[in-house]
N, C-alpha and C. Protein backbone atom coordinates (compact mmCIF):
# COMPACT_ATOMS: atom_id res chain seq x y z
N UNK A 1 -7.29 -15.52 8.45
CA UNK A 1 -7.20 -14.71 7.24
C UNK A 1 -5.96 -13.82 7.28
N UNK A 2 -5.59 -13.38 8.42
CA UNK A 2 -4.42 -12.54 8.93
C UNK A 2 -3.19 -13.04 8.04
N UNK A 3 -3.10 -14.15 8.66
CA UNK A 3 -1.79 -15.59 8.65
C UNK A 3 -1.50 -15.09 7.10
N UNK A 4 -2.59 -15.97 6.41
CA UNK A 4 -2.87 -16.09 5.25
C UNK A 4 -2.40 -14.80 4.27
N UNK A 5 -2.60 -13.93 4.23
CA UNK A 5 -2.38 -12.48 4.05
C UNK A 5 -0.98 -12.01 4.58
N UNK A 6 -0.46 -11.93 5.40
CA UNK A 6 0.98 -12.04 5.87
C UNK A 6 1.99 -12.71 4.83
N UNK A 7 1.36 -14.25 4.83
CA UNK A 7 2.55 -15.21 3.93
C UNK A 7 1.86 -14.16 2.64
N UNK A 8 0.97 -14.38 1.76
CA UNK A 8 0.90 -14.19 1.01
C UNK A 8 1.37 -12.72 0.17
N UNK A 9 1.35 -11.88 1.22
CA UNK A 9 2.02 -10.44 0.55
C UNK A 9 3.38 -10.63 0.83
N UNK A 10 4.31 -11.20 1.90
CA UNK A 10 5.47 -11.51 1.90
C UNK A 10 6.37 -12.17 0.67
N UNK A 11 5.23 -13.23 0.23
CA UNK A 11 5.43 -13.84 -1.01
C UNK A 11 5.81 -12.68 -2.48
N UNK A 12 4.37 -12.20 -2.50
CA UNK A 12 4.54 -10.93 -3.23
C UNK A 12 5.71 -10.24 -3.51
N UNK A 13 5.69 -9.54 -1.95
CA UNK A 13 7.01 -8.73 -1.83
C UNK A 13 8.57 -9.33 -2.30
N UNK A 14 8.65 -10.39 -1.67
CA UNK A 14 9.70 -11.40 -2.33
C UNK A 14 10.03 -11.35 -3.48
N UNK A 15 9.02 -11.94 -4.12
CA UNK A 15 9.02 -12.32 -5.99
C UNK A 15 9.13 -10.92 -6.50
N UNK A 16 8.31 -9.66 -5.89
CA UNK A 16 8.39 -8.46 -6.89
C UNK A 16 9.83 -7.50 -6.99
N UNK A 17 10.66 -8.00 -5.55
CA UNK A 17 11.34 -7.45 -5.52
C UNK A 17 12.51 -7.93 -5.73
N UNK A 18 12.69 -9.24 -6.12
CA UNK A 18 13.62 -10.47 -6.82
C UNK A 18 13.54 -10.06 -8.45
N UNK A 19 12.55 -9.94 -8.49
CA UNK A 19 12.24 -9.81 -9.80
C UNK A 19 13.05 -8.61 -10.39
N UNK A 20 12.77 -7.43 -9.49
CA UNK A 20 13.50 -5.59 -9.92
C UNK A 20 15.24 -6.05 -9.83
N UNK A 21 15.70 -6.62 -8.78
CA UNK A 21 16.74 -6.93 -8.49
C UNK A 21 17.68 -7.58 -9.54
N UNK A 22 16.53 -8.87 -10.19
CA UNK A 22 17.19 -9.37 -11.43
C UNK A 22 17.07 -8.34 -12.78
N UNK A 23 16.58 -7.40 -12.80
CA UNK A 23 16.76 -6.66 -13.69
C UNK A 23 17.83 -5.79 -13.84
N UNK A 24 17.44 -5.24 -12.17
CA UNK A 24 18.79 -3.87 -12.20
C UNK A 24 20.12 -4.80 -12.60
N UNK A 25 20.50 -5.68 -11.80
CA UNK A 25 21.47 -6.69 -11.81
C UNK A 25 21.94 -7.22 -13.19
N UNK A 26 20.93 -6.42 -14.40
CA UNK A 26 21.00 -7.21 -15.72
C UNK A 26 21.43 -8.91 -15.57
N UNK A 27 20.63 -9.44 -14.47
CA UNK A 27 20.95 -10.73 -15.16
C UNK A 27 20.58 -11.09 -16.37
N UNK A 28 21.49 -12.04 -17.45
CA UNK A 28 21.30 -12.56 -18.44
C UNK A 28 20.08 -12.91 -18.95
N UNK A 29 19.30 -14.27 -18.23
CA UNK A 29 18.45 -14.91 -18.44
C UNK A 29 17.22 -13.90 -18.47
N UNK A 30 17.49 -12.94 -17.37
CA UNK A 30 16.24 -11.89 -17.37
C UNK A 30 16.30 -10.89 -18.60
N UNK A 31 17.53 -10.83 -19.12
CA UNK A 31 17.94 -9.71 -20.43
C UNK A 31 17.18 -10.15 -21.68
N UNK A 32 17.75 -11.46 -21.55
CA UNK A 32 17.04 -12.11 -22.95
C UNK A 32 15.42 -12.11 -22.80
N UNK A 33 15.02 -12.73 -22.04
CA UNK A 33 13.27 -12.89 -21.91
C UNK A 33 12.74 -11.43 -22.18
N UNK A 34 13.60 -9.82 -21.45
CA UNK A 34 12.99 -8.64 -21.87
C UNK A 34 12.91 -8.55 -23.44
N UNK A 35 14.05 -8.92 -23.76
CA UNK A 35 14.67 -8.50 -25.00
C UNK A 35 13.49 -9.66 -26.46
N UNK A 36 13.14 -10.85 -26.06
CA UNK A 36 12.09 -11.10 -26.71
C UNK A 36 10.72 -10.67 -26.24
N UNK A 37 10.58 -9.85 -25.51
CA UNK A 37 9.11 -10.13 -25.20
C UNK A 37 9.15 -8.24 -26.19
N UNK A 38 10.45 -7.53 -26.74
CA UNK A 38 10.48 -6.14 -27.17
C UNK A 38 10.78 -5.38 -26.16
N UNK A 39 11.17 -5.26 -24.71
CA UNK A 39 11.52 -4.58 -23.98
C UNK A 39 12.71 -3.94 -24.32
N UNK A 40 12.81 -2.03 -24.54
CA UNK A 40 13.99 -1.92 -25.06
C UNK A 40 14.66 -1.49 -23.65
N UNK A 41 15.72 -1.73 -23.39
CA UNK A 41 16.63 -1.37 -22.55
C UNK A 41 17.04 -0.39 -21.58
N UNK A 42 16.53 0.74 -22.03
CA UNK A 42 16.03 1.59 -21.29
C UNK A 42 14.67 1.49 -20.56
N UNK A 43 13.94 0.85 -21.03
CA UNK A 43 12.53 0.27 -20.00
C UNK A 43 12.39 0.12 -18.63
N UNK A 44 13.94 -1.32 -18.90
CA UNK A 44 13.68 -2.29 -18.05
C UNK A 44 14.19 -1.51 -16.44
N UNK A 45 15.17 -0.23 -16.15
CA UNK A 45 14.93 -0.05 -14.83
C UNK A 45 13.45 0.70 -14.39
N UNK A 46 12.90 1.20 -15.45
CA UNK A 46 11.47 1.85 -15.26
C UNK A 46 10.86 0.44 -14.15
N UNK A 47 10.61 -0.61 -15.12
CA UNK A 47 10.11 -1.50 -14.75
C UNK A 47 10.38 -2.33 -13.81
N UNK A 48 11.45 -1.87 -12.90
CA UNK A 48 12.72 -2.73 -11.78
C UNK A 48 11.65 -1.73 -10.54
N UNK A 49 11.89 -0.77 -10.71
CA UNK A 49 11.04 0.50 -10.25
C UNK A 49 10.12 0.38 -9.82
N UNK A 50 9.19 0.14 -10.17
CA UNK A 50 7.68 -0.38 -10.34
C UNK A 50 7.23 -1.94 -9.75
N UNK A 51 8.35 -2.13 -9.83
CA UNK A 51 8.20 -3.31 -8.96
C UNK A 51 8.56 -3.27 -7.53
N UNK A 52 9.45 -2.86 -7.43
CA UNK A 52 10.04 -2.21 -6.02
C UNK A 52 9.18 -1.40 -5.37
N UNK A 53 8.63 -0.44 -5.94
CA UNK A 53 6.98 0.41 -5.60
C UNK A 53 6.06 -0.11 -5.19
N UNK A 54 5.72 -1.47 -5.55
CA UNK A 54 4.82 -2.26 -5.46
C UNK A 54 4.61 -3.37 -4.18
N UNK A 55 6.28 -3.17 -4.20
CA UNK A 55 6.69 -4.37 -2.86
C UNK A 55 7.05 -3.37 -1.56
N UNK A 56 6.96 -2.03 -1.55
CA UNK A 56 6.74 -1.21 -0.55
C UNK A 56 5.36 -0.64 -0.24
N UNK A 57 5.15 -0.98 -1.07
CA UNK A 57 3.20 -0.51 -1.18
C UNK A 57 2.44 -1.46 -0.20
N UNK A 58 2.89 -2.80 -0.78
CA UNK A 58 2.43 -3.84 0.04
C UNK A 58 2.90 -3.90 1.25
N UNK A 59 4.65 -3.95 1.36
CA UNK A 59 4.88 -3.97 3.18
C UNK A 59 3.80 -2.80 3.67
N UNK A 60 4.29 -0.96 3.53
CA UNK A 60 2.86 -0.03 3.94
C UNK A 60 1.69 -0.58 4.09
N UNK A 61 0.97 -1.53 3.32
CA UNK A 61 -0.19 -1.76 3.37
C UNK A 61 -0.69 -2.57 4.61
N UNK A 62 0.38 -3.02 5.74
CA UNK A 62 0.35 -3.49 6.80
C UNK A 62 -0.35 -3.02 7.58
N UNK A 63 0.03 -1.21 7.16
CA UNK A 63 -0.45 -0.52 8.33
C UNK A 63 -1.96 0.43 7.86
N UNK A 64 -1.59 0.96 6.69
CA UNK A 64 -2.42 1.45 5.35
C UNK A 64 -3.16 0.42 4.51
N UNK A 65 -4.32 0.10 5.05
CA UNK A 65 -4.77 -0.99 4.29
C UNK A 65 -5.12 -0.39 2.59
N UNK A 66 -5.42 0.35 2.44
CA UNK A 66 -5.13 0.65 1.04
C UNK A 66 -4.89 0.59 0.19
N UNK A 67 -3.59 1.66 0.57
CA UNK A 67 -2.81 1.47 -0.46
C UNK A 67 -1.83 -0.27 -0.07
N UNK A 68 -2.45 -1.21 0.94
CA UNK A 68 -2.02 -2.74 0.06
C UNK A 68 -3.17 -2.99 -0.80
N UNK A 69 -4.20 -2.48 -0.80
CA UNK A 69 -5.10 -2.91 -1.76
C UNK A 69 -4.32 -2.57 -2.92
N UNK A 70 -4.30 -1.20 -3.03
CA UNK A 70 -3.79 -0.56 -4.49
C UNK A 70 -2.12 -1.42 -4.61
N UNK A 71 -1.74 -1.31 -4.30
CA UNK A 71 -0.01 -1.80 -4.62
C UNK A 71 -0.71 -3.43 -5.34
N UNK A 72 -1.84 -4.36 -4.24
CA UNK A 72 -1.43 -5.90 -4.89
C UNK A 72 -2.06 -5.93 -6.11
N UNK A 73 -2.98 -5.07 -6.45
CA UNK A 73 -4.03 -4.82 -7.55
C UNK A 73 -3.28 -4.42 -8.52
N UNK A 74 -2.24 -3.31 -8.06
CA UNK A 74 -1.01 -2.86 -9.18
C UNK A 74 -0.11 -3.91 -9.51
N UNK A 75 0.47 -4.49 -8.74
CA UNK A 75 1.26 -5.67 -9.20
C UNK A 75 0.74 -6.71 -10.07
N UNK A 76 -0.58 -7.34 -9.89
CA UNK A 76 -1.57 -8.08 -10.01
C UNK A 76 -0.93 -7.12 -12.13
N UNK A 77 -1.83 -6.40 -12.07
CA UNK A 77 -2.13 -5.62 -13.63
C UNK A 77 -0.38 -5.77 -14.27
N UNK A 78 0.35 -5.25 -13.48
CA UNK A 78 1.72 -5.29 -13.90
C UNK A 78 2.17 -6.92 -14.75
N UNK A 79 1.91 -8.02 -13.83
CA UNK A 79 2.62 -9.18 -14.33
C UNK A 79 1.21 -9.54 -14.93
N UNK A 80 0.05 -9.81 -15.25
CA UNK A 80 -0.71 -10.03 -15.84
C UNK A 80 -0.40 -9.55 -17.19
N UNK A 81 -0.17 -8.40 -17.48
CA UNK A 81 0.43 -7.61 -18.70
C UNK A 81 1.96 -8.17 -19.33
N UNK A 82 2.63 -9.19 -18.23
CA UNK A 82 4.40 -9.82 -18.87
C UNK A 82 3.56 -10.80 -19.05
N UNK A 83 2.50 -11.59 -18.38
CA UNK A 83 1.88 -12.96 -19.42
C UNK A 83 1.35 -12.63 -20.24
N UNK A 84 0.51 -11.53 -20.98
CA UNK A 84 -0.13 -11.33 -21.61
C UNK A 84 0.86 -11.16 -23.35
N UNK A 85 1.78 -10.18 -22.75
CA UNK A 85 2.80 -9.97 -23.50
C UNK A 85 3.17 -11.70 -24.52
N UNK A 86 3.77 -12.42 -23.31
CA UNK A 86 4.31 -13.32 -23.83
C UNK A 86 3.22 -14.66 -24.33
N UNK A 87 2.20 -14.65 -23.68
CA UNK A 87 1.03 -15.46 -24.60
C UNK A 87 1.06 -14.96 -26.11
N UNK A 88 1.36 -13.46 -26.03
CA UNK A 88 0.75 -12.85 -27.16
C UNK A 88 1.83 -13.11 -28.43
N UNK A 89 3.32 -13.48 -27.80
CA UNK A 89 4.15 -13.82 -28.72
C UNK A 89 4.07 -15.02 -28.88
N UNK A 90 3.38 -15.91 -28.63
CA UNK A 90 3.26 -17.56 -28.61
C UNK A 90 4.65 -18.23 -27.87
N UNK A 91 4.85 -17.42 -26.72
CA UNK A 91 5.77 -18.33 -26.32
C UNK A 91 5.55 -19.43 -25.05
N UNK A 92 5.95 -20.42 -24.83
CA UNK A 92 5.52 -21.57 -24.32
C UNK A 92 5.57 -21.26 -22.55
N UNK A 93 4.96 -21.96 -21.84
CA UNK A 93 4.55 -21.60 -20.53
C UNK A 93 5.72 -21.55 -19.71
N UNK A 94 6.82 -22.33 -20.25
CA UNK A 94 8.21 -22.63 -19.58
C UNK A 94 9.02 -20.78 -19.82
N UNK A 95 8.64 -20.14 -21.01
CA UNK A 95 9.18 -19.15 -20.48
C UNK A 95 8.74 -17.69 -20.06
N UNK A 96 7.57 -17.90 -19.50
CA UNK A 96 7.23 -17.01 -18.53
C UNK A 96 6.17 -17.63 -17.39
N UNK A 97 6.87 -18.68 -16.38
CA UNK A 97 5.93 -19.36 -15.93
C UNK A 97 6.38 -18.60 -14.27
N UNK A 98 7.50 -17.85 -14.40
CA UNK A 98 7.81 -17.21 -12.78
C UNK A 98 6.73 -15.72 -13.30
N UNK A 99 6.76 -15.66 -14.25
CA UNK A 99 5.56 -14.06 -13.98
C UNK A 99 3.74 -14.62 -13.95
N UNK A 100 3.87 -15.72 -14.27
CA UNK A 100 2.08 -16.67 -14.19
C UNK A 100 2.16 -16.64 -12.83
N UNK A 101 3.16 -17.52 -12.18
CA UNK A 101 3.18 -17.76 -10.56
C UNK A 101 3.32 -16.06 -9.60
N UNK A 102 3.60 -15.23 -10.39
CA UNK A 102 3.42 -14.01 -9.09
C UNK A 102 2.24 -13.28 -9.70
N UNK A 103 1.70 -13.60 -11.11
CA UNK A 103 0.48 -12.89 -11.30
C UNK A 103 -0.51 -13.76 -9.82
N UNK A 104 -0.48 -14.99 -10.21
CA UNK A 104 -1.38 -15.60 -9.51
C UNK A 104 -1.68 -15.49 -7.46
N UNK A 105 0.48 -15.28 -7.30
CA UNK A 105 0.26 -15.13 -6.10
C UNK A 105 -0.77 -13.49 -5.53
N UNK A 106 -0.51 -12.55 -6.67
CA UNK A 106 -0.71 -11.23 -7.00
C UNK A 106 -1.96 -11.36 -6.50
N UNK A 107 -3.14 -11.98 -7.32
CA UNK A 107 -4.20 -12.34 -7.48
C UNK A 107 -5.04 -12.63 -6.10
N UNK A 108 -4.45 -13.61 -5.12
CA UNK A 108 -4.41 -14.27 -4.22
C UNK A 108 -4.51 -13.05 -3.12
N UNK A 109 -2.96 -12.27 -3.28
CA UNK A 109 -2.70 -11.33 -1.94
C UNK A 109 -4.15 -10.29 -2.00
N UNK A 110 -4.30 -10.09 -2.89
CA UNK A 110 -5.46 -8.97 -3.72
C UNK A 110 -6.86 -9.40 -2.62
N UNK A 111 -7.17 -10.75 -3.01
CA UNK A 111 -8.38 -11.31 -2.91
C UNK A 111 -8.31 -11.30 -1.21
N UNK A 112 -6.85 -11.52 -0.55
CA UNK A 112 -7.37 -11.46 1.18
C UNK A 112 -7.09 -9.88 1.64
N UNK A 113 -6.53 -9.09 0.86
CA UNK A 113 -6.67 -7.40 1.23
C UNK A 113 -7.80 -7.26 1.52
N UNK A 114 -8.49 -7.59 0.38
CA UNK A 114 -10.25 -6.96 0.22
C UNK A 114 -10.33 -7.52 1.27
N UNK A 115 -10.72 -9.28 1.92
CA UNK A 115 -11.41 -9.56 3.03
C UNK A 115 -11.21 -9.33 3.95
N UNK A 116 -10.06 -8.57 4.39
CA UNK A 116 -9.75 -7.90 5.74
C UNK A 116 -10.29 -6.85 6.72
């Protein structure tokens, strides 16, 4: 379960903090997807932020089992809320299918915190 939990918040940490990175970084592809889903521009380092929070929450949570509960549970609500967003605009799975895959990994890290 250890193993398992290791890869899986690493994963986390990865994607959440790839994710802030492509924001601060204003990459393009990430500009546009904010920019339809209504994200105004000033948001998006809030939200670079918060992700980065999330992926230190989880490394801490190594030692602080906790707050990894709280950080994967937070992340978990965070990208659940960018699919929700973009279901809600009818847009197709192709363009928000990297925030489905870290809700889900989200989901995952969540479910072996608790069993630890």
């Amino acid at each position: 379960m250890t193993i398992a939990l290791d890869i899986f918040g690493a994963l986390l940490v990865f994607a959440a903090v790839g994710s802030a990175i492509s924001k601060l970084k204003k990459v393009p592809d990430v500009m546009e997807a904010m920019a339809k889903v209504g994200v105004k521009p000033n948001q998006i380092p809030v939200l670079a932020y918060l992700e980065i929070a999330g992926g230190i929450g989880i490394t801490a949570g190594i030692w602080i089992k906790p707050l990894g509960v709280l950080s994967s549970v937070c992340l978990g609500l965070y990208f659940a809320g960018a699919v929700y967003t973009h279901l809600s605009r009818k847009h197709k799975v192709a363009d928000f299918v990297a925030a489905l895959g870290i809700f889900i990994i989200a989901g995952i890290t969540t479910a072996l915190q608790f069993k630890r």
